[in-house]
C-alpha atoms as a PDB file:
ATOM      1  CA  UNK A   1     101.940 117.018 113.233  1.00  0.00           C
ATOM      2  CA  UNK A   2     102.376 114.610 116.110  1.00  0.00           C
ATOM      3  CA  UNK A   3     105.952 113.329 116.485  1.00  0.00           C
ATOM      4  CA  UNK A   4     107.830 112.583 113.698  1.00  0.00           C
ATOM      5  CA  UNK A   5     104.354 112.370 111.625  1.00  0.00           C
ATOM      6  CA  UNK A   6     103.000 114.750 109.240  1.00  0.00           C
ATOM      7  CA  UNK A   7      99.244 113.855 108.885  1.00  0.00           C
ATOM      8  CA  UNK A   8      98.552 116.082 105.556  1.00  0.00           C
ATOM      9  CA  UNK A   9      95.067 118.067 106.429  1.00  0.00           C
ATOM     10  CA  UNK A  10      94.746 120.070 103.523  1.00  0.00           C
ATOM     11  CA  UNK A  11      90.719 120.059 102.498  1.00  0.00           C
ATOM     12  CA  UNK A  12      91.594 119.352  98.812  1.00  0.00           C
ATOM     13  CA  UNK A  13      93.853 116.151 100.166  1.00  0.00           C
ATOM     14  CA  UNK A  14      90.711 114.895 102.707  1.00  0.00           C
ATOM     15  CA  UNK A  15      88.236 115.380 100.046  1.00  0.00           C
ATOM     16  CA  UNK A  16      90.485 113.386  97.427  1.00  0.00           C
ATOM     17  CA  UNK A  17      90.710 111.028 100.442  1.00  0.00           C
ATOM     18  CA  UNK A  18      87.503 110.198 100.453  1.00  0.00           C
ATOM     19  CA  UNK A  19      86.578 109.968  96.938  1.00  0.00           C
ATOM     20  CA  UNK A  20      89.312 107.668  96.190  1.00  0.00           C
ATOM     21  CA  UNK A  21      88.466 105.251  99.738  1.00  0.00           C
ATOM     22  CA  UNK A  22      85.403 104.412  97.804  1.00  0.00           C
ATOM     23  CA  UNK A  23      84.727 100.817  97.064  1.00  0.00           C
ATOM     24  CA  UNK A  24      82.649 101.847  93.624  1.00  0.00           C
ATOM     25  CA  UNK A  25      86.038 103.974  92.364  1.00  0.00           C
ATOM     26  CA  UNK A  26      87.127 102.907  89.168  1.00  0.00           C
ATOM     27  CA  UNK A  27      90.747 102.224  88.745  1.00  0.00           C
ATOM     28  CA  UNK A  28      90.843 104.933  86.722  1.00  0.00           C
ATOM     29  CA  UNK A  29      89.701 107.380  89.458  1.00  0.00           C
ATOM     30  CA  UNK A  30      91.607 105.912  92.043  1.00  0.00           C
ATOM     31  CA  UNK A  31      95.288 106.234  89.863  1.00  0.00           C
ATOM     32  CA  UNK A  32      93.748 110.160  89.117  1.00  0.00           C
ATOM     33  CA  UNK A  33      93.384 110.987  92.779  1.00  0.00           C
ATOM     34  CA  UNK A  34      96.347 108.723  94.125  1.00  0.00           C
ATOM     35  CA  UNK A  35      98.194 111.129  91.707  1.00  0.00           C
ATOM     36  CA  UNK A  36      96.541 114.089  92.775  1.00  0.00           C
ATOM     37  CA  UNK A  37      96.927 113.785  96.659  1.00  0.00           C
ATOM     38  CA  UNK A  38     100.371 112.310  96.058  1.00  0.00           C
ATOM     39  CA  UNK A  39     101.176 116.380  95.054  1.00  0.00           C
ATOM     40  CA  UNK A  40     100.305 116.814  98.198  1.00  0.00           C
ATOM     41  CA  UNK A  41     102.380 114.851  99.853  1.00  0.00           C
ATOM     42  CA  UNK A  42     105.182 115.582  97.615  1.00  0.00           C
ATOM     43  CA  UNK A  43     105.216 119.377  98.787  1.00  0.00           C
ATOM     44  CA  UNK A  44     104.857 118.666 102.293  1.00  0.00           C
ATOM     45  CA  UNK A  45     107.837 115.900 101.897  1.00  0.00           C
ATOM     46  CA  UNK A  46     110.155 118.563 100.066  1.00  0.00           C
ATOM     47  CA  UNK A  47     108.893 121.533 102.103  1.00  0.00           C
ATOM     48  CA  UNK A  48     112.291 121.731 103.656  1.00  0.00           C
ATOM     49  CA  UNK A  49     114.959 121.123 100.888  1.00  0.00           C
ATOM     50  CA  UNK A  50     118.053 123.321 101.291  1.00  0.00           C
ATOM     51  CA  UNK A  51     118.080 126.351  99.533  1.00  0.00           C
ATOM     52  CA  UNK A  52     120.807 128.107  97.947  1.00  0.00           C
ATOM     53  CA  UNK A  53     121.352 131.486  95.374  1.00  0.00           C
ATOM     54  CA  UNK A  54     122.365 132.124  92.070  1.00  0.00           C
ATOM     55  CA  UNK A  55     122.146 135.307  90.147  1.00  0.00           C
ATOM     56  CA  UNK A  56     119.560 135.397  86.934  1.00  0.00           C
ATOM     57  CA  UNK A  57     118.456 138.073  85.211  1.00  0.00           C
ATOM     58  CA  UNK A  58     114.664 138.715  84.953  1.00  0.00           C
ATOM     59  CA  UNK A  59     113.194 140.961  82.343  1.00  0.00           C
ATOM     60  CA  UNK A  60     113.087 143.844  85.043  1.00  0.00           C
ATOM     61  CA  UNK A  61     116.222 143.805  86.545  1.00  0.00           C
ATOM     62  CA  UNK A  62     118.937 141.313  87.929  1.00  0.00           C
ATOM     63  CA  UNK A  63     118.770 139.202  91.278  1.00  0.00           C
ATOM     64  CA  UNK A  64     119.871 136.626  93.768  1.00  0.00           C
ATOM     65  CA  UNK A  65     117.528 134.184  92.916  1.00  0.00           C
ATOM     66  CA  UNK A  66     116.381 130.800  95.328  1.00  0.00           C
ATOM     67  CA  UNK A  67     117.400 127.302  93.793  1.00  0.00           C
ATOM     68  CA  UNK A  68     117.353 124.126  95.394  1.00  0.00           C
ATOM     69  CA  UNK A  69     120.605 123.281  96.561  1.00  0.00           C
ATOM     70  CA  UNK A  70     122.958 120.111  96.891  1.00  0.00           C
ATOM     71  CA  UNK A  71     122.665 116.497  95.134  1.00  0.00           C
ATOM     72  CA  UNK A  72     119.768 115.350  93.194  1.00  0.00           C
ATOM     73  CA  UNK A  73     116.807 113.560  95.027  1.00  0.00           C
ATOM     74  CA  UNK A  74     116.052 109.851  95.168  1.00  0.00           C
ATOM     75  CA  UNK A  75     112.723 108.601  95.268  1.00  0.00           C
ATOM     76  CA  UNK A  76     112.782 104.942  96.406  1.00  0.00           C
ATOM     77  CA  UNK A  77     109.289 102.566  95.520  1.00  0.00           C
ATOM     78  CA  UNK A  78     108.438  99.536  97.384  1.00  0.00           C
ATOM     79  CA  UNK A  79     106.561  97.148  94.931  1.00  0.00           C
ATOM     80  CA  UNK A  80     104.070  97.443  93.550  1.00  0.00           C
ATOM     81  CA  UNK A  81     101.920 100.248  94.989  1.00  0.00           C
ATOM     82  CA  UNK A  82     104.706 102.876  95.779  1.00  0.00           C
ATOM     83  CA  UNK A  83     104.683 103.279  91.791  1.00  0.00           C
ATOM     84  CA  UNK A  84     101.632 104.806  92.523  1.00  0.00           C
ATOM     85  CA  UNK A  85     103.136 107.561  94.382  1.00  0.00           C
ATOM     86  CA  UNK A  86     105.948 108.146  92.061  1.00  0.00           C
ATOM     87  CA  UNK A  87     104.652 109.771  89.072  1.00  0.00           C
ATOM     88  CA  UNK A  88     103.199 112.470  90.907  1.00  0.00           C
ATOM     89  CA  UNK A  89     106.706 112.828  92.661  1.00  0.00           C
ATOM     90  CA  UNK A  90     108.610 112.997  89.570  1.00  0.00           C
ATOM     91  CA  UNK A  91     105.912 115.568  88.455  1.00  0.00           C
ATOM     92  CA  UNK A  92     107.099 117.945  90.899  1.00  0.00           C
ATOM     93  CA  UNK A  93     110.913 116.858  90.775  1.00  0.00           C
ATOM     94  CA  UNK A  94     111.475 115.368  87.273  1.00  0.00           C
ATOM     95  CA  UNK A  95     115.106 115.208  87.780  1.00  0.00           C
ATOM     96  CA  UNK A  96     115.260 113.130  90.751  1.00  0.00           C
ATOM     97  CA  UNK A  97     116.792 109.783  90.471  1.00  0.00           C
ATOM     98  CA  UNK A  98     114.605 106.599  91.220  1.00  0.00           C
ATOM     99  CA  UNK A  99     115.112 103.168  92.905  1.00  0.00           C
ATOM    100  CA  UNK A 100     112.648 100.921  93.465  1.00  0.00           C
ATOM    101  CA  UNK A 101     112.437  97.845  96.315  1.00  0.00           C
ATOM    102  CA  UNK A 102     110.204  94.672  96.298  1.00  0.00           C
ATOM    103  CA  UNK A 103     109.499  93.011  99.234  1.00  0.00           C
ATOM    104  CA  UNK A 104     107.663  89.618  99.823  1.00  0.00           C
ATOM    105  CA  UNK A 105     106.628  87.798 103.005  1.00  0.00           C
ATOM    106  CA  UNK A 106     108.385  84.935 103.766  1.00  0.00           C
ATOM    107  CA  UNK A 107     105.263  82.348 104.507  1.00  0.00           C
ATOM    108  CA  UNK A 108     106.944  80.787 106.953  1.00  0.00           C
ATOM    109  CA  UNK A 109     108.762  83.468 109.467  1.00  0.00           C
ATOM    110  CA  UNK A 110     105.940  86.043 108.156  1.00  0.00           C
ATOM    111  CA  UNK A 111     109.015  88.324 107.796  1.00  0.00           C
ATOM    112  CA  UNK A 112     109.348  90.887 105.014  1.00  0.00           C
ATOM    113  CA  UNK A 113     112.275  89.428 102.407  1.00  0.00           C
ATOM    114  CA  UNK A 114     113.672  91.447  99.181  1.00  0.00           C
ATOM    115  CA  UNK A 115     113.413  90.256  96.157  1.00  0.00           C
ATOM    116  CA  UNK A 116     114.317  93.165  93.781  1.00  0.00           C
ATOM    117  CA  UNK A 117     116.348  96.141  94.927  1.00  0.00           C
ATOM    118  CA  UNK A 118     117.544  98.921  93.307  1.00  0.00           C
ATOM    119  CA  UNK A 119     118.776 102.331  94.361  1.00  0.00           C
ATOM    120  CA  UNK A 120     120.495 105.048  92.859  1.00  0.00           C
ATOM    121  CA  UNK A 121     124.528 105.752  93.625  1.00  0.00           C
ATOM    122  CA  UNK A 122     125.470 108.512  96.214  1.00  0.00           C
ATOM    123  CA  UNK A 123     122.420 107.749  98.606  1.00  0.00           C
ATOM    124  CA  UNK A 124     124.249 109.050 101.520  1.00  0.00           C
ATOM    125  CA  UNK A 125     124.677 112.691  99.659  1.00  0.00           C
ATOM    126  CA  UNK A 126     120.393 112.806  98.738  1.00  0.00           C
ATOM    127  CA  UNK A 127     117.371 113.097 100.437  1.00  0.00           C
ATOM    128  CA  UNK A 128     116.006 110.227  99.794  1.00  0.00           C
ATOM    129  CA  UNK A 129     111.922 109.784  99.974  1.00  0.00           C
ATOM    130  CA  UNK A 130     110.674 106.279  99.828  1.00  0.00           C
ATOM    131  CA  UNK A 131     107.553 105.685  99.061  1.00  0.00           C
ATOM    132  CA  UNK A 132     104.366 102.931 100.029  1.00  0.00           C
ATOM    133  CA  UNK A 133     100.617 103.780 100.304  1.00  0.00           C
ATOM    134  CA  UNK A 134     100.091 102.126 102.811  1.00  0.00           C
ATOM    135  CA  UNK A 135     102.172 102.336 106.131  1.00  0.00           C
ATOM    136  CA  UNK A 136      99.750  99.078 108.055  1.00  0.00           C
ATOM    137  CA  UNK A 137     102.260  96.777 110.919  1.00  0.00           C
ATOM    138  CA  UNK A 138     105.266  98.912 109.591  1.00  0.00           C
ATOM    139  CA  UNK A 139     107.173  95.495 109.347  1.00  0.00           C
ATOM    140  CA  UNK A 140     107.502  96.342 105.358  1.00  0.00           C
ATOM    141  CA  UNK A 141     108.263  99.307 106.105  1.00  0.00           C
ATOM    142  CA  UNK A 142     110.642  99.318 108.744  1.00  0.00           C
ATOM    143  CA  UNK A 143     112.719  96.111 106.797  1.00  0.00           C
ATOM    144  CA  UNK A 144     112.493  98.484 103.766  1.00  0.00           C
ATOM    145  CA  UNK A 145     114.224 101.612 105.462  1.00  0.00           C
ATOM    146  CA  UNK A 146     116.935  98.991 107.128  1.00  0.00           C
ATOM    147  CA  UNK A 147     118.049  98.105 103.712  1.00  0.00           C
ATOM    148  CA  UNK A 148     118.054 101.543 102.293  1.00  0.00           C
ATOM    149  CA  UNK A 149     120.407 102.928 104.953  1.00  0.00           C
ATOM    150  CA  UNK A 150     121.956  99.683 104.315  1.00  0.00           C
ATOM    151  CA  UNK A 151     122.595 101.134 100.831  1.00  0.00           C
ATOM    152  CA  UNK A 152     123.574 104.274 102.262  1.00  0.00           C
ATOM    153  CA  UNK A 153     120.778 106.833 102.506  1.00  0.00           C
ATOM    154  CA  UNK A 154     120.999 108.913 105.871  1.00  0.00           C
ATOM    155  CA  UNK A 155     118.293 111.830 104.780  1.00  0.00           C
ATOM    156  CA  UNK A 156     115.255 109.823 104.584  1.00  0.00           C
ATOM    157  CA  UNK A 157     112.023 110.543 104.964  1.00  0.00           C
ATOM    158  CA  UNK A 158     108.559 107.796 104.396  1.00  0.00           C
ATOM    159  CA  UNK A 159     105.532 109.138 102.615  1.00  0.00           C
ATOM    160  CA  UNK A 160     102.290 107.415 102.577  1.00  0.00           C
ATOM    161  CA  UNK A 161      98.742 107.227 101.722  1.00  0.00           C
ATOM    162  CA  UNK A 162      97.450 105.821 104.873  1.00  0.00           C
ATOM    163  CA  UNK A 163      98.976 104.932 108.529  1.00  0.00           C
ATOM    164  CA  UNK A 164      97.840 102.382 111.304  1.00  0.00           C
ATOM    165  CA  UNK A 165      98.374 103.583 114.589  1.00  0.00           C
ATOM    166  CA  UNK A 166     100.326 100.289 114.990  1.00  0.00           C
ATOM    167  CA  UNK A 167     101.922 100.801 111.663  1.00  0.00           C
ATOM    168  CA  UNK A 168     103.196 104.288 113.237  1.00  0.00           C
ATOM    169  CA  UNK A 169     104.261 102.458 116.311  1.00  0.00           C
ATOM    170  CA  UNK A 170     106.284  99.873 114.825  1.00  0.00           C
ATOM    171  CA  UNK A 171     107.835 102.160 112.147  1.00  0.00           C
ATOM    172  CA  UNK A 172     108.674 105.126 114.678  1.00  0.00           C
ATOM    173  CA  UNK A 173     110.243 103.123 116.573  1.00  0.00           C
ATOM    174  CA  UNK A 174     112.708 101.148 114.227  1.00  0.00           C
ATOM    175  CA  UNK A 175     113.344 104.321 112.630  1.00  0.00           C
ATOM    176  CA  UNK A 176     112.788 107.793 114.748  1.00  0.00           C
ATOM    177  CA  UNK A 177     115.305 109.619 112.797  1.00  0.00           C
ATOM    178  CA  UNK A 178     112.900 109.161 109.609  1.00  0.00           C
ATOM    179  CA  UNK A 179     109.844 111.289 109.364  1.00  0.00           C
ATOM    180  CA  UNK A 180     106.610 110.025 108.200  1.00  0.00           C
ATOM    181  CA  UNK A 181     104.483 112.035 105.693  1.00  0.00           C
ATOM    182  CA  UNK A 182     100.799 110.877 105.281  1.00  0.00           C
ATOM    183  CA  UNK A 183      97.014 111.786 104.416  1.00  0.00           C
ATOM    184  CA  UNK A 184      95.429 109.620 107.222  1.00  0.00           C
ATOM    185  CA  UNK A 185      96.089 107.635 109.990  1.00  0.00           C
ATOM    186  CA  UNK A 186      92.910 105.621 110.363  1.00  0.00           C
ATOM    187  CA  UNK A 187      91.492 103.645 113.510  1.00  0.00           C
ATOM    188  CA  UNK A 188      92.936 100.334 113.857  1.00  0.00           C
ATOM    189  CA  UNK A 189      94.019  96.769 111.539  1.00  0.00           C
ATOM    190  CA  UNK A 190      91.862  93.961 111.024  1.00  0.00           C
ATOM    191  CA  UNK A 191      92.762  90.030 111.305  1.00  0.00           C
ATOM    192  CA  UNK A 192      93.963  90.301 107.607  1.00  0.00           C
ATOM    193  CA  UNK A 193      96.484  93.270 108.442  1.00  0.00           C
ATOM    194  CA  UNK A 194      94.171  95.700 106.311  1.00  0.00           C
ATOM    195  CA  UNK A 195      94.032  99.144 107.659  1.00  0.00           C
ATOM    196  CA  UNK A 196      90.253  99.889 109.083  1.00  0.00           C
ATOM    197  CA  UNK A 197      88.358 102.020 108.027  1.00  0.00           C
ATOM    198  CA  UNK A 198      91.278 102.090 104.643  1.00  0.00           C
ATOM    199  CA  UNK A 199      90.836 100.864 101.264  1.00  0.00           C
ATOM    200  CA  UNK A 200      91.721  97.274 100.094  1.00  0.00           C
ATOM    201  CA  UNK A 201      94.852  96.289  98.664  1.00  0.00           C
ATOM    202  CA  UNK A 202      96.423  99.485  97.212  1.00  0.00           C
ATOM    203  CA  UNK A 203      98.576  97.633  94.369  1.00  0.00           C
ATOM    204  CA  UNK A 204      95.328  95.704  93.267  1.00  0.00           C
ATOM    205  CA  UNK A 205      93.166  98.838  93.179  1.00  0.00           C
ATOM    206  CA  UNK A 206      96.064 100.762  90.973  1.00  0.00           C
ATOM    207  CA  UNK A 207      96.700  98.137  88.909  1.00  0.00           C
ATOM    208  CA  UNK A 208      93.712  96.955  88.332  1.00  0.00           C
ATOM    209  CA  UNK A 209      93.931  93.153  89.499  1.00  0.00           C
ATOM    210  CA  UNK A 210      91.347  93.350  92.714  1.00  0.00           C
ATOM    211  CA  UNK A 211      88.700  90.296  92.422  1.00  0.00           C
ATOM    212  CA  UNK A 212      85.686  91.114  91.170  1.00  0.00           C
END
């Protein structure tokens, strides 16, 4: 952990890495392991939710038993790709309540705009995970968690696939009071704003609609 960033070393999540960075993946593998590394980053993300106590009775004996405590979670996706990262999420939190944002660049400014946004009520009473492979400039990003606390949200945390180290940059500091939750963070962007050494467009390998 450097900072506010969680880089998620666990051998099972670098090997998954790797598989799923190939070029020759199928999109069948690559939704399998987004889903399996996004576990990962799902327990790391939740690692500190409040705890509180309630008594049960076991087959043994009674006891003060640990329960997660407080409001529901909210997982927010940023079209397309975060939906990539929310099944596994709801795998682990089924209950939570979802939003989802869609952002497009404006081809003039080259600004981030919204297009589609969504959130559940009583944002400022949730921890609220939003979720985008890819964390590249951290414009998207950044515009993304402006509107959210826009909305409300003030326990917020980002979890991605892969981070730029000017994607970290940017995002950090916009936002310092959000931590970042990630596999990777890789070497650099190239002219296109595609993380190096990464792995393409996210959405288009998940959904199937990279060129052949």
């Amino acid at each position: 952990m450097s900072g506010n960033i969680t880089v998620v070393e666990h051998p099972l999540v670098q090997h998954k890495l790797t598989l799923l960075r190939r070029k020759q993946a199928s999109t069948a593998e690559f939704r399998k392991l987004l889903w399996e590394i996004g576990l990962f980053l799902g327990y790391e993300a939740m690692s500190d939710l409040p705890l509180g106590r309630v008594p049960i009775e076991t087959p043994v004996s009674t006891m003060e038993a640990p329960v997660i405590y407080g409001k529901k979670l909210a997982f927010i996706s940023v079209l397309r790709a975060g939906d990539g990262l929310l099944a596994p999420m709801l795998e682990l939190a089924p209950s939570a309540r979802v939003g989802q944002i869609g952002l497009s660049r404006n081809e003039i400014t080259l600004k981030p705009e919204k297009y589609y946004f969504k959130t559940p009520g009583n944002l400022d009473q949730r921890r609220t995970i939003v979720l985008d492979p890819m964390l590249a400039t951290g414009n998207s990003a950044a515009y993304a968690i402006d509107e959210i606390k826009k909305a409300g949200a003030r326990d917020l945390k980002f979890v991605c696939l892969l981070a730029a180290p000017a994607g970290v940059e940017t995002f950090t500091k916009a936002h310092p009071d959000v931590p970042v939750v990630t596999a990777a963070i890789d070497y650099s962007l190239d002219d296109h704003g595609y993380i190096v050494p990464g792995l393409g467009d996210a959405g288009d390998r998940l959904f199937g609609t990279k060129k052949a």
